[in-house]
C-alpha atoms as a PDB file:
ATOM      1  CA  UNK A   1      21.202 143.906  -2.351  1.00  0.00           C
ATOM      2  CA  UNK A   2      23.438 143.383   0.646  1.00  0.00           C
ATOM      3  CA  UNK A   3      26.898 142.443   0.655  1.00  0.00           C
ATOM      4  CA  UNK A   4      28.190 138.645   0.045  1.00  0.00           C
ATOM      5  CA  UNK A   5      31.818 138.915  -0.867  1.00  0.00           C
ATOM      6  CA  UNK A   6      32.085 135.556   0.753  1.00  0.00           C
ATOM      7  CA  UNK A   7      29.635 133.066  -0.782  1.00  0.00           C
ATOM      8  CA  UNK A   8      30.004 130.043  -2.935  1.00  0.00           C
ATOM      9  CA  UNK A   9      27.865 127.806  -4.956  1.00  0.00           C
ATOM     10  CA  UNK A  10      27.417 124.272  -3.498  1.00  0.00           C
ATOM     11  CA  UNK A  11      25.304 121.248  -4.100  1.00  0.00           C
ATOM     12  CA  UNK A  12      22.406 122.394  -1.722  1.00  0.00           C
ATOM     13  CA  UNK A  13      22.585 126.223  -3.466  1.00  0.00           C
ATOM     14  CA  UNK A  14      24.844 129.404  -2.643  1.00  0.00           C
ATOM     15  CA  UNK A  15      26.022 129.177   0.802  1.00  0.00           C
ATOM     16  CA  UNK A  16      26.175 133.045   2.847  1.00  0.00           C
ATOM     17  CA  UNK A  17      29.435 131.997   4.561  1.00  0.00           C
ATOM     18  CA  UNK A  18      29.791 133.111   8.600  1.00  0.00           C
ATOM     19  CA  UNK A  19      33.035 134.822   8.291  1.00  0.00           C
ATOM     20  CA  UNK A  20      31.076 137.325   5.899  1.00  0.00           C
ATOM     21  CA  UNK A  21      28.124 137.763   7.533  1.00  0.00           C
ATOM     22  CA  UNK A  22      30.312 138.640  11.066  1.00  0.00           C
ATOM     23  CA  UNK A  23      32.099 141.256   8.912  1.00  0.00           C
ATOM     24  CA  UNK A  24      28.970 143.116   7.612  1.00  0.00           C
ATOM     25  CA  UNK A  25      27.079 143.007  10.731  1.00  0.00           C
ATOM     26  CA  UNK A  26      30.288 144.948  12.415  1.00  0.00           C
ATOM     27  CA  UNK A  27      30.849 147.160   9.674  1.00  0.00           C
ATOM     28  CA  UNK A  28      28.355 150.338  10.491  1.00  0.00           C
ATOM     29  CA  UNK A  29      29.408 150.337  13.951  1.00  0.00           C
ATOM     30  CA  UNK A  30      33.345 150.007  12.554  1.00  0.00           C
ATOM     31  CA  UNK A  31      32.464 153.120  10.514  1.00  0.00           C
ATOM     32  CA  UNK A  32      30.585 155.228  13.354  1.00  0.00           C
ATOM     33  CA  UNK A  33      33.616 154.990  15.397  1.00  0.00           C
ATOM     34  CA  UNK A  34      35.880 156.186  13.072  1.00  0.00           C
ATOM     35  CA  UNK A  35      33.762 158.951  11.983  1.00  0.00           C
ATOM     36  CA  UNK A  36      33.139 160.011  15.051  1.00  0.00           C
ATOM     37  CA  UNK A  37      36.804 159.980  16.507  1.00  0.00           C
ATOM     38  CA  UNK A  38      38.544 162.287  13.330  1.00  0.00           C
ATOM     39  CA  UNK A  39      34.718 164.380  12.466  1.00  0.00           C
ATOM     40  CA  UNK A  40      36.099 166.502   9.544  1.00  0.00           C
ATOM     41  CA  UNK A  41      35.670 165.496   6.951  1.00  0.00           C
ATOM     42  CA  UNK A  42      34.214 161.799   8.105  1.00  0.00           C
ATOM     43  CA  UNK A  43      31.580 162.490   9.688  1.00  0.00           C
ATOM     44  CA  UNK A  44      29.773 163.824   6.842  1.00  0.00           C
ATOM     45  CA  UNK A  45      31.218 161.201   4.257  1.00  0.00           C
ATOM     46  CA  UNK A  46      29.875 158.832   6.673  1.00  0.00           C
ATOM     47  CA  UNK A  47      26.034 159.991   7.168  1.00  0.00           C
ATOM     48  CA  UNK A  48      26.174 159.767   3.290  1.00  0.00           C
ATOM     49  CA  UNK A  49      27.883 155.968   3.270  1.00  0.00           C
ATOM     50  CA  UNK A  50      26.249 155.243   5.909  1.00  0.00           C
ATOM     51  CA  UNK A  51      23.010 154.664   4.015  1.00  0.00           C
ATOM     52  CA  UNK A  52      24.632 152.430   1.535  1.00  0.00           C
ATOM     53  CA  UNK A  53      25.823 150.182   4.057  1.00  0.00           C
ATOM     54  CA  UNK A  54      22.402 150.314   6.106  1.00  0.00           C
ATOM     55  CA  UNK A  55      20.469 149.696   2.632  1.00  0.00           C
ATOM     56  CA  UNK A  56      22.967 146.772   1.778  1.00  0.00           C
ATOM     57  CA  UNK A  57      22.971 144.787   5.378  1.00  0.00           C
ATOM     58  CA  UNK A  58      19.626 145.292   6.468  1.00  0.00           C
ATOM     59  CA  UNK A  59      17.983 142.471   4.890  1.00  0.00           C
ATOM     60  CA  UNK A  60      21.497 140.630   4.526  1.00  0.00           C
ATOM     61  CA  UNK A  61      20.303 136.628   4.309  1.00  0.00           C
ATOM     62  CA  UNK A  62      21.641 136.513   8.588  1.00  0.00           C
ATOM     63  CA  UNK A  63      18.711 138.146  10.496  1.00  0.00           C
ATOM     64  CA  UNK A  64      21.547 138.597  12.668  1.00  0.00           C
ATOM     65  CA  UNK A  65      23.134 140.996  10.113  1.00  0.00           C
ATOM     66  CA  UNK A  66      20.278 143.353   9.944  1.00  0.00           C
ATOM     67  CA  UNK A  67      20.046 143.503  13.784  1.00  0.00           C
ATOM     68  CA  UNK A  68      23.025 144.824  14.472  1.00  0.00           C
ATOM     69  CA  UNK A  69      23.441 147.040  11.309  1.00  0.00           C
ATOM     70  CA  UNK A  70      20.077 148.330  12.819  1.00  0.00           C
ATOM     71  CA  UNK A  71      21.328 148.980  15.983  1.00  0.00           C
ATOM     72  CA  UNK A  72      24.504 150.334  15.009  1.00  0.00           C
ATOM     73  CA  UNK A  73      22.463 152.801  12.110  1.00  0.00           C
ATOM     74  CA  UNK A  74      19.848 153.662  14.972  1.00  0.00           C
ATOM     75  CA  UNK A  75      22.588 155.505  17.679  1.00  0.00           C
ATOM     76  CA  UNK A  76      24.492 157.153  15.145  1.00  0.00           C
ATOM     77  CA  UNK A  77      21.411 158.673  13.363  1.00  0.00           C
ATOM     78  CA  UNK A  78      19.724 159.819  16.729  1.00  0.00           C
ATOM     79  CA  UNK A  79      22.976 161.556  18.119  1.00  0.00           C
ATOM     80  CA  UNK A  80      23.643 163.019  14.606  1.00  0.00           C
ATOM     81  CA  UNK A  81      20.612 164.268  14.144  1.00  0.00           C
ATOM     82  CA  UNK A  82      20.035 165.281  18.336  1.00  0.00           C
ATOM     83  CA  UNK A  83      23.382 167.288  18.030  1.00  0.00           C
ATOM     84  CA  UNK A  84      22.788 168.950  14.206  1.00  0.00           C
ATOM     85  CA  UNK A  85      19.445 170.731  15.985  1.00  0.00           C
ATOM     86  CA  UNK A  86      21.358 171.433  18.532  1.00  0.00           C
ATOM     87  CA  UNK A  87      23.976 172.694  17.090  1.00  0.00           C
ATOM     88  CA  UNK A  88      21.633 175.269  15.179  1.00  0.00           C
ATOM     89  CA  UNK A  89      21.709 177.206  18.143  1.00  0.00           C
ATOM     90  CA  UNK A  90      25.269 177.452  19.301  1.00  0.00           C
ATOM     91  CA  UNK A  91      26.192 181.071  18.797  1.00  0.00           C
ATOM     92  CA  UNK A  92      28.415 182.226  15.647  1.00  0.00           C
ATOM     93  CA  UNK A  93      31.550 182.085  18.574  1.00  0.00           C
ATOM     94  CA  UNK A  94      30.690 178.803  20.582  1.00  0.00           C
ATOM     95  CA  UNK A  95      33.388 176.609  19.480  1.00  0.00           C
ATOM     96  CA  UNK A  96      33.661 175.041  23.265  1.00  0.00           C
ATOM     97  CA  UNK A  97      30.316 174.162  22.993  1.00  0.00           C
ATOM     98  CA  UNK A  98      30.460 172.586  19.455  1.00  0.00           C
ATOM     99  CA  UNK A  99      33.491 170.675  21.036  1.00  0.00           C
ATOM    100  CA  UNK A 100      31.196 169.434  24.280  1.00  0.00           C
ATOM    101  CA  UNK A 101      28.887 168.047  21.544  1.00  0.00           C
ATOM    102  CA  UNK A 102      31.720 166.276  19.845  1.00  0.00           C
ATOM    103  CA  UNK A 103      33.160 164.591  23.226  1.00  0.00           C
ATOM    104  CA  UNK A 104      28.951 164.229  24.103  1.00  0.00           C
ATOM    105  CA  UNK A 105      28.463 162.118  20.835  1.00  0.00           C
ATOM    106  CA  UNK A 106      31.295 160.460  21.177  1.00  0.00           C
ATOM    107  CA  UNK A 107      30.899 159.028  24.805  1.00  0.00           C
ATOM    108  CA  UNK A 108      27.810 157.920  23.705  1.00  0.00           C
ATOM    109  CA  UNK A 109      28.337 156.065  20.078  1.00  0.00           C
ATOM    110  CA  UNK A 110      32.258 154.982  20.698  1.00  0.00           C
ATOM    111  CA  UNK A 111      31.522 153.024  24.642  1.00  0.00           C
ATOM    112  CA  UNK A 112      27.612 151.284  22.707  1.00  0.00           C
ATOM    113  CA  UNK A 113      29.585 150.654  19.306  1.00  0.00           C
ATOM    114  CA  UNK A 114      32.575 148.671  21.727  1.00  0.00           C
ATOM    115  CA  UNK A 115      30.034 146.506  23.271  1.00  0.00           C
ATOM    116  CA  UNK A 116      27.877 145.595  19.841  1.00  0.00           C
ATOM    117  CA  UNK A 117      31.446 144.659  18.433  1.00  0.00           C
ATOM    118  CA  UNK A 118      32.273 142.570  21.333  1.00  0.00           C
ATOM    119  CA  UNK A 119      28.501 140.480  20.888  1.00  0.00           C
ATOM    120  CA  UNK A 120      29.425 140.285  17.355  1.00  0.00           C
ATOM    121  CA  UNK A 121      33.080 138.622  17.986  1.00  0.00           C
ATOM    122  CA  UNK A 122      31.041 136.478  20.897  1.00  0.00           C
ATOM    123  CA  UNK A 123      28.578 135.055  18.797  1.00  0.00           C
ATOM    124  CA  UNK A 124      28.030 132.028  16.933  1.00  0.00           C
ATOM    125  CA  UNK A 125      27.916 132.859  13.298  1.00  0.00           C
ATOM    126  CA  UNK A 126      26.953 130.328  10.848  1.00  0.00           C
ATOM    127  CA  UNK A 127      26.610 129.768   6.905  1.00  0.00           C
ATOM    128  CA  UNK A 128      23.644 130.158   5.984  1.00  0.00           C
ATOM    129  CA  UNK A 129      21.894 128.652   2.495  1.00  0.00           C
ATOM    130  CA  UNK A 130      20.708 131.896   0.538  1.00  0.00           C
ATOM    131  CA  UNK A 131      17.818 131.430  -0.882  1.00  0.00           C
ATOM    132  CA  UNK A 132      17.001 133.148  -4.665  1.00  0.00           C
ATOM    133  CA  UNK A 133      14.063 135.494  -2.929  1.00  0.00           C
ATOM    134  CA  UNK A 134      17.086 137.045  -1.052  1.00  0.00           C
ATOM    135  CA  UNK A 135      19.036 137.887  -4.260  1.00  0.00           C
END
């Protein structure tokens, strides 16, 4: 199941329509950047949303879609799970050094999720006939 809040029925079938494939595809990296910039509570909410959204616009009818849902899904799950072993060995005290993994994570997801969300405002998006295998 992916997410089509933007289709209609036409003569030639349902139609996937561009504006809502262009909103899915930006929605996980939407979502890592908030999560990352206000953490608590987010960023735990999020690595538990995240899936849904992942599971819903991976195989969304646009291959484009699933590419950058994959890309998007693919950063925040490596530095998440990078600084979470990390983190398993800051000291009981080490509050500066939980805070140099925050500003770490977020130089690398919020600059990457900037530019995906730039190619997804820069390219073409069009609708797309769904076919019944996708449903």
């Amino acid at each position: 199941m992916h997410i089509l809040e933007s289709s209609e029925d036409t003569v030639i079938g349902k139609i996937a329509r561009a504006s809502s494939a262009k909103r899915a595809a930006s929605l996980m990296n939407y979502g890592n950047i908030i999560a990352i910039l206000l953490p608590f509570p987010l960023l735990i909410f999020w690595f538990g949303a995240s899936m849904m959204v992942y599971a819903m616009n991976r195989h969304h009818p646009n291959p484009q879609v699933g590419y950058y849902t994959q890309r998007a899904a693919t950063r925040f799950y490596a530095v998440t799970g990078f600084f979470i072993v990390i983190g398993t060995f800051i000291p009981g005290n080490g509050w500066m050094w939980y805070l140099i993994a925050w500003a770490a994570a977020l130089l690398i997801l919020v600059p990457w999720s900037i530019i995906d969300l730039r190619n997804i405002q820069r390219e073409q998006w069009i609708d797309i006939p769904v076919s019944y295998t996708h449903l």
